[in-house]
N, C-alpha and C. Protein backbone atom coordinates (compact mmCIF):
# COMPACT_ATOMS: atom_id res chain seq x y z
N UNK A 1 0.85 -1.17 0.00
CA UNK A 1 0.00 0.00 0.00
C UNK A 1 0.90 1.24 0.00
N UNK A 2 0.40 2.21 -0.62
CA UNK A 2 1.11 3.76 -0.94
C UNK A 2 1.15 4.31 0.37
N UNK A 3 2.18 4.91 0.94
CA UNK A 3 2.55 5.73 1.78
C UNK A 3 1.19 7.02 1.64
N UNK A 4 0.89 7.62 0.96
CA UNK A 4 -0.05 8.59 1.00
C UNK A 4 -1.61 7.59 1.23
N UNK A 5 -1.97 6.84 0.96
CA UNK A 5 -3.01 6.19 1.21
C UNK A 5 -3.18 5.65 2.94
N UNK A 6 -1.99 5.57 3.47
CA UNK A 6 -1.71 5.43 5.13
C UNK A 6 -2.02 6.11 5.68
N UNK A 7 -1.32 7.49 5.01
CA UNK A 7 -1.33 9.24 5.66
C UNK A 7 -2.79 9.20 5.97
N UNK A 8 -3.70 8.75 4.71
CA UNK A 8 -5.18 9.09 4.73
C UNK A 8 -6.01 8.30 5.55
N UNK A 9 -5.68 7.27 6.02
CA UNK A 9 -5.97 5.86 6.72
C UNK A 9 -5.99 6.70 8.42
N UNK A 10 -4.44 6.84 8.86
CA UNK A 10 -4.27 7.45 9.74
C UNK A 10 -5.23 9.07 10.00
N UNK A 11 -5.86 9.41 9.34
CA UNK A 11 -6.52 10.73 9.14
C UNK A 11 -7.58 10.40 10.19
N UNK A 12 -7.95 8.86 9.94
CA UNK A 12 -9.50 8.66 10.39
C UNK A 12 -9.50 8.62 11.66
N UNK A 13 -8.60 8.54 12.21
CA UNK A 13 -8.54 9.35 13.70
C UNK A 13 -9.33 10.00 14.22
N UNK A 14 -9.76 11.40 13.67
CA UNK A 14 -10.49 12.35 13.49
C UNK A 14 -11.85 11.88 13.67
N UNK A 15 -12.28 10.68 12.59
CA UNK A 15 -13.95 10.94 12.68
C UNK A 15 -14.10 10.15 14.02
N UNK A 16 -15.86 10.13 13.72
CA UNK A 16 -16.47 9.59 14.92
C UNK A 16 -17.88 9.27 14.42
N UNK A 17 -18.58 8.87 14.78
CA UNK A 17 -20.05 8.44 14.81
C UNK A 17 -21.06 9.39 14.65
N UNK A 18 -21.94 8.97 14.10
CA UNK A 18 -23.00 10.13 14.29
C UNK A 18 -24.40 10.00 15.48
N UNK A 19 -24.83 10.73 16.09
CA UNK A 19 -25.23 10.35 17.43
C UNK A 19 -26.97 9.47 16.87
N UNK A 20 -27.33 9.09 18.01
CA UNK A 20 -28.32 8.22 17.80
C UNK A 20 -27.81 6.91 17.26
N UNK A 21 -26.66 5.97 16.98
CA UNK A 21 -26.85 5.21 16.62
C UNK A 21 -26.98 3.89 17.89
N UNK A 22 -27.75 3.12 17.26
CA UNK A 22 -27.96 1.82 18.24
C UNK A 22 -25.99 1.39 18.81
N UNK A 23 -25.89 1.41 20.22
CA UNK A 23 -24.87 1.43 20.75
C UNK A 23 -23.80 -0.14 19.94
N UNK A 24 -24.29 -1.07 19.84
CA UNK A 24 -24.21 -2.72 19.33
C UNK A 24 -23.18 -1.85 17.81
N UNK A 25 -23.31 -0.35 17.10
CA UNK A 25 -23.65 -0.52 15.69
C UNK A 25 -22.54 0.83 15.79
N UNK A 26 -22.73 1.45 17.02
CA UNK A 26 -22.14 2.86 17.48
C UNK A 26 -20.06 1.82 17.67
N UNK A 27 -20.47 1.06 18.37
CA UNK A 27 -19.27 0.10 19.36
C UNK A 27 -18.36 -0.87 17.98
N UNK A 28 -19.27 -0.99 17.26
CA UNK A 28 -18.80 -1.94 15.74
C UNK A 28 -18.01 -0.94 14.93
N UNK A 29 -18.75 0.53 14.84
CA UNK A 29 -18.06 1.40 13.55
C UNK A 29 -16.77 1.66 14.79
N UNK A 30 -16.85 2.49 15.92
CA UNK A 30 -15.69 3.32 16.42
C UNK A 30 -14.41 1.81 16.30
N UNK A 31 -14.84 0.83 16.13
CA UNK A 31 -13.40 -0.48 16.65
C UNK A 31 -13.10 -0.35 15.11
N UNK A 32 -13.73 -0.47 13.68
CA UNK A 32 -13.48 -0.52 12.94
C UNK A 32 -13.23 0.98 12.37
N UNK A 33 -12.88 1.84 12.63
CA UNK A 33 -12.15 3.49 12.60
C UNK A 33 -10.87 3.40 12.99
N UNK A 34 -10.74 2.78 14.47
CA UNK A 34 -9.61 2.34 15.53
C UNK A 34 -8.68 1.46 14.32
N UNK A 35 -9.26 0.70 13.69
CA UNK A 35 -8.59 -0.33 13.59
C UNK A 35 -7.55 0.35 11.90
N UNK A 36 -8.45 0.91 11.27
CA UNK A 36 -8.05 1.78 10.06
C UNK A 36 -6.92 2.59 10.24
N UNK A 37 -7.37 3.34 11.47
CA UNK A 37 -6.18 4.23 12.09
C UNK A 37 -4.74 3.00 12.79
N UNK A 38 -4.84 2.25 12.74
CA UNK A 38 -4.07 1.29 12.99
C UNK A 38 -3.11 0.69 11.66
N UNK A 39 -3.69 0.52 10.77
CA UNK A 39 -3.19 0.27 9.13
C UNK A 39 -2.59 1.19 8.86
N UNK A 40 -3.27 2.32 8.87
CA UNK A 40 -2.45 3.69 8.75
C UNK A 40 -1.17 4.55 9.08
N UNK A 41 -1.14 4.14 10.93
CA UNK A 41 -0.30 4.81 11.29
C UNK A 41 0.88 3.78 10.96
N UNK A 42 0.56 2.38 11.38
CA UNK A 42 1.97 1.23 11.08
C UNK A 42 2.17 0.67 9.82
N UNK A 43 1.79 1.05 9.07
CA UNK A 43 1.34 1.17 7.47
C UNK A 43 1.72 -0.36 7.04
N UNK A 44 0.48 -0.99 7.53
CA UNK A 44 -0.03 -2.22 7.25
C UNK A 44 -0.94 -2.55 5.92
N UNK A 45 -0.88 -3.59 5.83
CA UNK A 45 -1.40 -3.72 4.15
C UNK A 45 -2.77 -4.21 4.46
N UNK A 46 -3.27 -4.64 5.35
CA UNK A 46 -4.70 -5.09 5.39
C UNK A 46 -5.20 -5.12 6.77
N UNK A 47 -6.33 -5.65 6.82
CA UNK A 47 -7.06 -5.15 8.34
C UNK A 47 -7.62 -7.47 8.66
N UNK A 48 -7.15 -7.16 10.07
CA UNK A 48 -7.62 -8.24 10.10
C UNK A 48 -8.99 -8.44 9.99
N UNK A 49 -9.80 -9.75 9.51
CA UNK A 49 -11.21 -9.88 8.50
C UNK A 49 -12.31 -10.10 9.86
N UNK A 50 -11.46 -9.83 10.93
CA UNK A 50 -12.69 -10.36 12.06
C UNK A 50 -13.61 -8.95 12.25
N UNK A 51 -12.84 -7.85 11.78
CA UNK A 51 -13.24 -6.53 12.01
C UNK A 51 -14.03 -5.74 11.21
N UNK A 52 -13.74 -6.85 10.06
CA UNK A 52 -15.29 -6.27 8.91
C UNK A 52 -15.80 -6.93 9.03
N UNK A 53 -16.28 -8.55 9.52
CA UNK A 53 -16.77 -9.17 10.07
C UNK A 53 -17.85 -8.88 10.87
N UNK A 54 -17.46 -8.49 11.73
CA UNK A 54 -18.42 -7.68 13.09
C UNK A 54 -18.97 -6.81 12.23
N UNK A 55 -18.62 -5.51 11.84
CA UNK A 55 -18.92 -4.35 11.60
C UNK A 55 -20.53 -4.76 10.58
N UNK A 56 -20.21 -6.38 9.56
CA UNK A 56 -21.20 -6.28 8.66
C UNK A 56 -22.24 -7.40 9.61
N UNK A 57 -21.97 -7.64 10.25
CA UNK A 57 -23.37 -8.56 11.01
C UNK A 57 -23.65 -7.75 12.33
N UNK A 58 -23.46 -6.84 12.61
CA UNK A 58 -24.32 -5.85 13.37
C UNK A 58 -24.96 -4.81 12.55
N UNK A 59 -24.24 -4.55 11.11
CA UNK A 59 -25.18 -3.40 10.57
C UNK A 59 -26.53 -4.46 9.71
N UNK A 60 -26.10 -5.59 9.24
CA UNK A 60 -27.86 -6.52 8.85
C UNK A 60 -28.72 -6.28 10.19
N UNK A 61 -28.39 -6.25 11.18
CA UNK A 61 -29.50 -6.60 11.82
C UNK A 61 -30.41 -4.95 11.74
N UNK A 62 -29.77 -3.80 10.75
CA UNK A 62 -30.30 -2.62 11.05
C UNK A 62 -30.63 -2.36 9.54
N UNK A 63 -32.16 -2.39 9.26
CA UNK A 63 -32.42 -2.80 7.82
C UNK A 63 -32.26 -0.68 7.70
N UNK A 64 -32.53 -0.15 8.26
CA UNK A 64 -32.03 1.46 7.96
C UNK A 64 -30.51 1.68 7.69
N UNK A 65 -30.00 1.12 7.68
CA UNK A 65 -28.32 0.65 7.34
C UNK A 65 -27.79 -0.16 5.99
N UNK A 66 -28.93 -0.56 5.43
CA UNK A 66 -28.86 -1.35 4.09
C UNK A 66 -27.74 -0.88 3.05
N UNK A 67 -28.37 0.34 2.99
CA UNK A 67 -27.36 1.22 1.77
C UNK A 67 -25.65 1.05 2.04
N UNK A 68 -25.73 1.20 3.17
CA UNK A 68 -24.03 0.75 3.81
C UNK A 68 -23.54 -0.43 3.90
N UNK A 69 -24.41 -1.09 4.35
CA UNK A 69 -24.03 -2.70 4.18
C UNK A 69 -23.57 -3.15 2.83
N UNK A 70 -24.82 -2.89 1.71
CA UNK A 70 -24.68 -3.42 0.28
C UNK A 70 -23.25 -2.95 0.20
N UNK A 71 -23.28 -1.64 0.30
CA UNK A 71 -21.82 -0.77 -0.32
C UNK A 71 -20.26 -1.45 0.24
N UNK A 72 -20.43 -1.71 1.32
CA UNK A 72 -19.42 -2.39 1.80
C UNK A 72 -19.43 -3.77 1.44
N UNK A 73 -20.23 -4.48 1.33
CA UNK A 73 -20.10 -6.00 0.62
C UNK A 73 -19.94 -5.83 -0.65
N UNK A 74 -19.83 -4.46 -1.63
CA UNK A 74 -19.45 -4.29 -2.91
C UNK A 74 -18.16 -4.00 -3.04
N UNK A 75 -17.66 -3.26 -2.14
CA UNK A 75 -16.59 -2.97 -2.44
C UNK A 75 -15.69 -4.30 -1.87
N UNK A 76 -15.81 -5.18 -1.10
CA UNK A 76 -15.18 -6.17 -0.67
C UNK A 76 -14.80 -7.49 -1.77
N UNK A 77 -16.02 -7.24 -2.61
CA UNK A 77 -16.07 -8.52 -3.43
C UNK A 77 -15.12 -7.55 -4.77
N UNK A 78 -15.04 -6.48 -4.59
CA UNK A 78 -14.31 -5.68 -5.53
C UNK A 78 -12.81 -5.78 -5.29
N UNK A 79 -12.80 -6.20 -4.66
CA UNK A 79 -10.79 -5.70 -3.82
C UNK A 79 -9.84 -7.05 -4.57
C-alpha cells in the first residue's frame, strides 16, 4: 500500500459516529475506525477480517443501514 493512502488511513482518527446510533452498531463502527487508524499509522497492508466481520453482522440486523451494508459488501467482493 502507498505511503499517502496510510497518511489518509491514519486521518481517520479524526472521525467519529454520528449520534443516535444503536450502541451494538455505534461500538462496531468506532473499533473498525480504531482499527483503520491502525493500518495507517503502522502502514499495514490489510485489516484483520474479524473486524469487517463484526462491523457487517451488526449493521444486517439494522435494515435502515442497508445502503451501507450493500456498499461495503461491494466494495469487498471488488478488492
Amino acid at each position: 500500500m502507498k505511503s499517502d493512502i496510510h497518511k489518509e488511513l491514519a486521518r481517520f482518527k479524526k472521525l467519529d459516529t454520528i449520534p443516535g446510533l444503536p450502541e451494538d452498531l455505534e461500538i462496531a463502527i468506532k473499533t473498525f475506525i480504531e482499527q483503520t487508524v491502525i493500518i495507517g499509522e503502522y502502514g499495514l497492508e490489510t485489516m484483520p477480517g474479524e473486524y469487517v466481520e463484526k462491523l457487517l453482522m451488526v449493521l444486517v440486523k439494522y435494515p435502515k443501514y442497508d445502503a451501507l451494508t450493500k456498499e461495503l459488501i461491494y466494495i469487498l467482493r471488488n478488492q
